[in-house]
C-alpha atoms as a PDB file:
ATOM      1  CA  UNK A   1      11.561 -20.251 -28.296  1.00  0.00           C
ATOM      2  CA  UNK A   2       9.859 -21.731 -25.301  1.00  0.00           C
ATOM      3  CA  UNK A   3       8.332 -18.839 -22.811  1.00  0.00           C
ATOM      4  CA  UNK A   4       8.638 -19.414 -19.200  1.00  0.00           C
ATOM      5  CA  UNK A   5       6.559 -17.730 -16.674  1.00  0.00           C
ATOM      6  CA  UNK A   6       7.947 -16.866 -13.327  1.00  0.00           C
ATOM      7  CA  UNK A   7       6.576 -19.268 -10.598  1.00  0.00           C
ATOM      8  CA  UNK A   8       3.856 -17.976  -8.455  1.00  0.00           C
ATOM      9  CA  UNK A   9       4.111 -16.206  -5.333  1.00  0.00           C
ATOM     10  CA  UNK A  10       3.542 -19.215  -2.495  1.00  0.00           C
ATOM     11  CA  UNK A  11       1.699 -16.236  -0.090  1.00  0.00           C
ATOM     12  CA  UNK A  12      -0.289 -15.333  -2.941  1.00  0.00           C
ATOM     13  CA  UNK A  13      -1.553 -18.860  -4.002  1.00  0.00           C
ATOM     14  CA  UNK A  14      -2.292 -19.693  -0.497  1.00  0.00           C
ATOM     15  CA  UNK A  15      -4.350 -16.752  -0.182  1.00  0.00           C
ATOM     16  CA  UNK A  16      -5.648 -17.628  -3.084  1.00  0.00           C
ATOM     17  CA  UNK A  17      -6.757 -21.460  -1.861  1.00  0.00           C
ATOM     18  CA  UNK A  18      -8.062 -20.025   1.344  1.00  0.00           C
ATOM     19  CA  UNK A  19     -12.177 -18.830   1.522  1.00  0.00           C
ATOM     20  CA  UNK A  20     -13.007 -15.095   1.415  1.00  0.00           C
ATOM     21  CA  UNK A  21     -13.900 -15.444   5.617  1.00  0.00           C
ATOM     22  CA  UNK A  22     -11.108 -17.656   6.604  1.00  0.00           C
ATOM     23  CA  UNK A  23      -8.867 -14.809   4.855  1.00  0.00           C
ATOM     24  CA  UNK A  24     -10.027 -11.955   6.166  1.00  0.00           C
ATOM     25  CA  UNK A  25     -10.180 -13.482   9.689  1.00  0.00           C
ATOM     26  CA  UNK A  26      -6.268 -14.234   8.993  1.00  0.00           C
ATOM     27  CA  UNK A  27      -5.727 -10.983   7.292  1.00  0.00           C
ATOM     28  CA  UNK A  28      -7.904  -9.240  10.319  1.00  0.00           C
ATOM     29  CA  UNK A  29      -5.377 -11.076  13.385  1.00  0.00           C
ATOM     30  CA  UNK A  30      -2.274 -10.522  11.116  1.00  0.00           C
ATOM     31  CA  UNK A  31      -2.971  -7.109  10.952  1.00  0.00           C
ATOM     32  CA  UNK A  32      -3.709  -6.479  14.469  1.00  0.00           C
ATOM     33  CA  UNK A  33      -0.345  -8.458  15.935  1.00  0.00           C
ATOM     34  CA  UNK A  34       1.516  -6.512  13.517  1.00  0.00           C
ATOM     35  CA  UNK A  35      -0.027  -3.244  15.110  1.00  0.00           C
ATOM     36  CA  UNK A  36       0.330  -4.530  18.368  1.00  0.00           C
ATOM     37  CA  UNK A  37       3.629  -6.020  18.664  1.00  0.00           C
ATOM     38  CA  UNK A  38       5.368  -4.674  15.524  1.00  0.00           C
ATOM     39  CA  UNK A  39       6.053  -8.087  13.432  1.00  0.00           C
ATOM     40  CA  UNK A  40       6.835  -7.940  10.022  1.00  0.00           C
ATOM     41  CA  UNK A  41       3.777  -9.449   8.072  1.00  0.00           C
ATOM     42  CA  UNK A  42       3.813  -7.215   5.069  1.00  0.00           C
ATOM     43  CA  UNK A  43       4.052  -9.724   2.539  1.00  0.00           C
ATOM     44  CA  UNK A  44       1.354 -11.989   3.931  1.00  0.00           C
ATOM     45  CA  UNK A  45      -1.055  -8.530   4.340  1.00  0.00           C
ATOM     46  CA  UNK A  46      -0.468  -7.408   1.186  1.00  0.00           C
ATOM     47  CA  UNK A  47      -1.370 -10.475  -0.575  1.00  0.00           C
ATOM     48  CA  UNK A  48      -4.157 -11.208   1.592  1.00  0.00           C
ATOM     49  CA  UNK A  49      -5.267  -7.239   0.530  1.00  0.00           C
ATOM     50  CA  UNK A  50      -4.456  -8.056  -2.896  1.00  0.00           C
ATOM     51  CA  UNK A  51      -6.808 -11.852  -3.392  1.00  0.00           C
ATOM     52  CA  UNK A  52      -9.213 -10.014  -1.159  1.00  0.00           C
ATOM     53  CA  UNK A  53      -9.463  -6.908  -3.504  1.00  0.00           C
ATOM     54  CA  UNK A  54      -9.700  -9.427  -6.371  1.00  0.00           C
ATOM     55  CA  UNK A  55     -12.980 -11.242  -5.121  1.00  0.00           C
ATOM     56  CA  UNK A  56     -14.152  -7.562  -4.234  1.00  0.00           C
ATOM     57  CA  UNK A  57     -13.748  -5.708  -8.015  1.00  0.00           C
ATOM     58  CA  UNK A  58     -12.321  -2.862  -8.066  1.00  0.00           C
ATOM     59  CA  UNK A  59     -11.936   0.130 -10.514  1.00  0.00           C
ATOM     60  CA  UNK A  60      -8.688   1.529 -11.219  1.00  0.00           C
ATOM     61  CA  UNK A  61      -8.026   4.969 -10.510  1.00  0.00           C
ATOM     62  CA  UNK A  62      -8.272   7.526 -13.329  1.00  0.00           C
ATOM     63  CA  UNK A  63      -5.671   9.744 -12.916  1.00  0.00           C
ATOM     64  CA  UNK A  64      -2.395  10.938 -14.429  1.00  0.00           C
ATOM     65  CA  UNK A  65       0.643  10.063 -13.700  1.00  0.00           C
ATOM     66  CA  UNK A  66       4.337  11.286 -14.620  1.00  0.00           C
ATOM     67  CA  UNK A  67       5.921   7.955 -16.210  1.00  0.00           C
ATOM     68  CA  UNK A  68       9.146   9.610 -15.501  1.00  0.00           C
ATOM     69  CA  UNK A  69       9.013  10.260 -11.566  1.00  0.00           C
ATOM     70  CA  UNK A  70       9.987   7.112  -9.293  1.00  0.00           C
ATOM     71  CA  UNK A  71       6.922   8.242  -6.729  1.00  0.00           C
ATOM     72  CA  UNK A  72       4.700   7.726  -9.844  1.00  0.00           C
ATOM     73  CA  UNK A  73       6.237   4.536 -10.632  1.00  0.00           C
ATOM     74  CA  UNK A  74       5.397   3.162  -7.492  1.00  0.00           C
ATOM     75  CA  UNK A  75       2.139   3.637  -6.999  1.00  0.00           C
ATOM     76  CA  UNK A  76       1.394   2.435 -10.751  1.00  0.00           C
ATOM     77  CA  UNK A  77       3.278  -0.684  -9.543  1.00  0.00           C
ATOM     78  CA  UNK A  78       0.862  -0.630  -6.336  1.00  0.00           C
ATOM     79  CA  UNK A  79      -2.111  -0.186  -8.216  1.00  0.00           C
ATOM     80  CA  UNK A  80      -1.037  -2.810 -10.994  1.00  0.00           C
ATOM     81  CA  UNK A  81      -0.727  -5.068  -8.176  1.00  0.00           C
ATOM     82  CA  UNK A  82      -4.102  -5.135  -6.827  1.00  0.00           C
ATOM     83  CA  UNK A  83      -3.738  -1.798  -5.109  1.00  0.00           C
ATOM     84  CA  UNK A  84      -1.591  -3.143  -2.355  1.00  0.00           C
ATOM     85  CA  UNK A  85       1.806  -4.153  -2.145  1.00  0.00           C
ATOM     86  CA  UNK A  86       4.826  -5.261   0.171  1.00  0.00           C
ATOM     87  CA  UNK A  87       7.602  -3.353  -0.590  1.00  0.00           C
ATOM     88  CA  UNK A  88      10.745  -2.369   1.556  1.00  0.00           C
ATOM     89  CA  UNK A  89      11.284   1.396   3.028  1.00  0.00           C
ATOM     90  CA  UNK A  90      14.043   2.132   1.502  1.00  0.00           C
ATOM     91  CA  UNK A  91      12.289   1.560  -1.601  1.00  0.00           C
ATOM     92  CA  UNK A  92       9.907   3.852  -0.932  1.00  0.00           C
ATOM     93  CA  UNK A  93      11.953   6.339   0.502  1.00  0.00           C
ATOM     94  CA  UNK A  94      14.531   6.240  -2.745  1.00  0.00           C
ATOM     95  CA  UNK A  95      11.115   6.620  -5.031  1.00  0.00           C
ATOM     96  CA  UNK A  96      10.527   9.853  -3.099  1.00  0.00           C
ATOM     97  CA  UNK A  97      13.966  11.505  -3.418  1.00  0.00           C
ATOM     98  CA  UNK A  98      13.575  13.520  -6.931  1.00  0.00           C
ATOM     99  CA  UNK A  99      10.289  15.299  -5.717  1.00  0.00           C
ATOM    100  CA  UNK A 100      11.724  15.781  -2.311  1.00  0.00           C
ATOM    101  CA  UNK A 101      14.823  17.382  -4.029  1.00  0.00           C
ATOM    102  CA  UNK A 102      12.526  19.379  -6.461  1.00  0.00           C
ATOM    103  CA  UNK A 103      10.800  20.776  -3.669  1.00  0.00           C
ATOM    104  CA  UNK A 104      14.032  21.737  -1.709  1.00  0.00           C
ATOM    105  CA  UNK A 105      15.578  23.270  -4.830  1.00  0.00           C
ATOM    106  CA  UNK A 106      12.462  25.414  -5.322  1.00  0.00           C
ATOM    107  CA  UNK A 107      12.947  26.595  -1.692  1.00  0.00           C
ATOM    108  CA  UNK A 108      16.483  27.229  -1.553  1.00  0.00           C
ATOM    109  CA  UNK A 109      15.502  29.282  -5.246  1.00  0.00           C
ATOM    110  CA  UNK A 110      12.965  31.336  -3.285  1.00  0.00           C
ATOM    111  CA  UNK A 111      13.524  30.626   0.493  1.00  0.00           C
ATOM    112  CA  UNK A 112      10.846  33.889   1.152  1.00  0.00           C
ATOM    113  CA  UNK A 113       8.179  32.536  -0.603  1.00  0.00           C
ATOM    114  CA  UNK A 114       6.899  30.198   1.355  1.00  0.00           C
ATOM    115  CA  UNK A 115       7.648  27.173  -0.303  1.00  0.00           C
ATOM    116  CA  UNK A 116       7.975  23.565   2.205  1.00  0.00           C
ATOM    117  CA  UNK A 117       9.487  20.567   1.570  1.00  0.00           C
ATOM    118  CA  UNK A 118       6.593  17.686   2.151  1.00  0.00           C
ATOM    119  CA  UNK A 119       7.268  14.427   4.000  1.00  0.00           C
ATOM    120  CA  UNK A 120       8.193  11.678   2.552  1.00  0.00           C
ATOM    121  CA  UNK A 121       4.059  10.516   3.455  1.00  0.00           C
ATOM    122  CA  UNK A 122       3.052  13.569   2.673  1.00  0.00           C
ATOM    123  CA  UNK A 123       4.184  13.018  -1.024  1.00  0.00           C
ATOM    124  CA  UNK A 124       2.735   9.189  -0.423  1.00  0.00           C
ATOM    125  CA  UNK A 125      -0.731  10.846   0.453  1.00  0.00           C
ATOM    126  CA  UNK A 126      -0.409  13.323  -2.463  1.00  0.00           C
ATOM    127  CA  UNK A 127      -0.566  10.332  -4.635  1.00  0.00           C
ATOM    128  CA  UNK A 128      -3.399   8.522  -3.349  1.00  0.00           C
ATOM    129  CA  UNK A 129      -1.448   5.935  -0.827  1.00  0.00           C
ATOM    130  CA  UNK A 130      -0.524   5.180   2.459  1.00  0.00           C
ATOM    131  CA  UNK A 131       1.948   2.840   4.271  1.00  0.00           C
ATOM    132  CA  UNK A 132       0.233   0.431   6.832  1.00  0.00           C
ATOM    133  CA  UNK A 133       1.198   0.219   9.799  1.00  0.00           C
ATOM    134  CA  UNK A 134       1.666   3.683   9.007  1.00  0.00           C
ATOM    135  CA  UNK A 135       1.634   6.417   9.415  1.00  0.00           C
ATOM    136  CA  UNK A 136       5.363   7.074   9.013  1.00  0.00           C
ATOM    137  CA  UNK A 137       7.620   4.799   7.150  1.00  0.00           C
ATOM    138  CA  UNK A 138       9.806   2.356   8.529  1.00  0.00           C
ATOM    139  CA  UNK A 139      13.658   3.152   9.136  1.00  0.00           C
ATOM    140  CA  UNK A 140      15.891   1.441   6.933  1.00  0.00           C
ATOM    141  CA  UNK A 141      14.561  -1.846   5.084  1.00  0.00           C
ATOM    142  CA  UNK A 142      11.974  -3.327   6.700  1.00  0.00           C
ATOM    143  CA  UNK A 143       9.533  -4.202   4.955  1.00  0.00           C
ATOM    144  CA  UNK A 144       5.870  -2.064   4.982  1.00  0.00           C
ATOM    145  CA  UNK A 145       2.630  -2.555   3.027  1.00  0.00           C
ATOM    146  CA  UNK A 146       2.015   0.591   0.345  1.00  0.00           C
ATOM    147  CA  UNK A 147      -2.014   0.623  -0.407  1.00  0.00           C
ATOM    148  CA  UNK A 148      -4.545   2.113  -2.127  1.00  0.00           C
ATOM    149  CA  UNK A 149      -6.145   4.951   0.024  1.00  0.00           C
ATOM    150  CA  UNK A 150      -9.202   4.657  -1.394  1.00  0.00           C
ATOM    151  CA  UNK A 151      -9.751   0.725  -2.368  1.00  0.00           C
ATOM    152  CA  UNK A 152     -11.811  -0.818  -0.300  1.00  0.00           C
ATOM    153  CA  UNK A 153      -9.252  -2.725   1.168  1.00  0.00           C
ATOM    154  CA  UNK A 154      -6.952   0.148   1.620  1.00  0.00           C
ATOM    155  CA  UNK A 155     -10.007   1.379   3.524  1.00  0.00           C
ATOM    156  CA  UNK A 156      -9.967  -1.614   5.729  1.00  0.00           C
ATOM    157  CA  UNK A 157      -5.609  -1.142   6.590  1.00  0.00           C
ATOM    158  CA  UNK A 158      -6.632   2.831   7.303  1.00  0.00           C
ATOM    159  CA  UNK A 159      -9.552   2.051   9.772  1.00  0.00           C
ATOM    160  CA  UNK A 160      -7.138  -0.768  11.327  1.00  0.00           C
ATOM    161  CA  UNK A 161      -4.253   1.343  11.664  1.00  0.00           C
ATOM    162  CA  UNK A 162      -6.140   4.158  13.505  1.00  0.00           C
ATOM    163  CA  UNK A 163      -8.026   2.126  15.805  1.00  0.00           C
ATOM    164  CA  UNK A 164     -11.826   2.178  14.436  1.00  0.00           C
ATOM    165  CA  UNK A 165     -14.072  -0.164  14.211  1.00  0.00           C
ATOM    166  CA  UNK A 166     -13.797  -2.891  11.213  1.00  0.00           C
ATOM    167  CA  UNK A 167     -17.062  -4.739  11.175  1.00  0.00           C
ATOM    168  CA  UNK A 168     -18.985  -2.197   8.610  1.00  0.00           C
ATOM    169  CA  UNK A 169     -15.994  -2.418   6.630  1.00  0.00           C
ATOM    170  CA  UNK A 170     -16.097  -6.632   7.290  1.00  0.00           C
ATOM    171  CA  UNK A 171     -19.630  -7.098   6.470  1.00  0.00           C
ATOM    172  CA  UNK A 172     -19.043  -5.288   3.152  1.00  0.00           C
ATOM    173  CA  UNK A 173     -16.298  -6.730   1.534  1.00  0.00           C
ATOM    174  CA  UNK A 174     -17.701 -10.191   2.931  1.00  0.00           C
ATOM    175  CA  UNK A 175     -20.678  -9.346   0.899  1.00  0.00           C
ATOM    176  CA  UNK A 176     -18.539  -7.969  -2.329  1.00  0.00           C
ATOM    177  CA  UNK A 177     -16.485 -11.030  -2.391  1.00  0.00           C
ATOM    178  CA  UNK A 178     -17.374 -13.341  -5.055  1.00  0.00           C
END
């Protein structure tokens, strides 16, 4: 039997074709208009992060996670996908909804002893990811880009998003690119 593979992502392969400082001067404007004016550009970020990331290396994160919890599931998709990754939030939300209830039936168990109930970022952050534009997560299903806090890309989305200054950040994954 013949195997098929599925046919590539078009964003991805044009990242792909593009050089490492024409990219990140796309991915750098893309990122900024989306900030600014709110535009939906979360596939085209996230694969720019993603062929970016690539060039860069990277090391994969070692820490557990709980095959059996959506949350968990995500962010093992995110960092299977080069630690960044469009996905809609709704999607996110509905990965979130057994550890929110966990939390809220350990509350209502022992509403004396303290216990919260975290955000639906708050559980994000917990797991080592954040949403870009950030920091909350979009209402219904717009699409959002889930990265890798700590990838060097991921870095670049978080210093972005909160309004610092980029060109460290540039000059280093112009330099890591290969």
């Amino acid at each position: 039997m013949p195997t098929t593979t599925a046919p590539a992502n078009p964003v991805q392969q044009a990242c792909r074709a593009t050089a490492t400082p024409e990219l990140l001067a796309d991915l750098l404007s893309t990122a900024r208009r989306a900030l600014r004016t709110g535009e939906q550009h979360a596939p085209f970020i996230a694969a720019a992060c993603s062929v970016l990331q690539q060039r860069c290396g990277r090391s994969l994160p070692a820490r557990p996670f709980n095959q059996e919890d959506p949350a968990h599931q995500l962010v093992v998709q995110v960092i299977t996908s080069g630690g960044v990754m469009a996905v809609s939030a709704e999607t996110i939300r509905e990965a979130m909804v057994p550890t929110l209830h966990a939390q809220m039936w350990a509350r209502e168990q022992a509403p004396h002893a303290g216990r919260t109930v975290s955000s639906h970022e708050e559980v994000l952050n917990g797991l080592g990811t954040r949403v870009f534009p950030g920091p909350g997560i979009p209402t219904g299903r717009a699409m959002t880009v889930l990265y890798e806090e700590d990838a060097l890309l991921g870095r670049l989305l978080a210093a972005l998003a909160s309004g610092e200054d980029v060109d460290a950040l540039v000059e280093e994954i112009t330099a890591a690119a290969i």
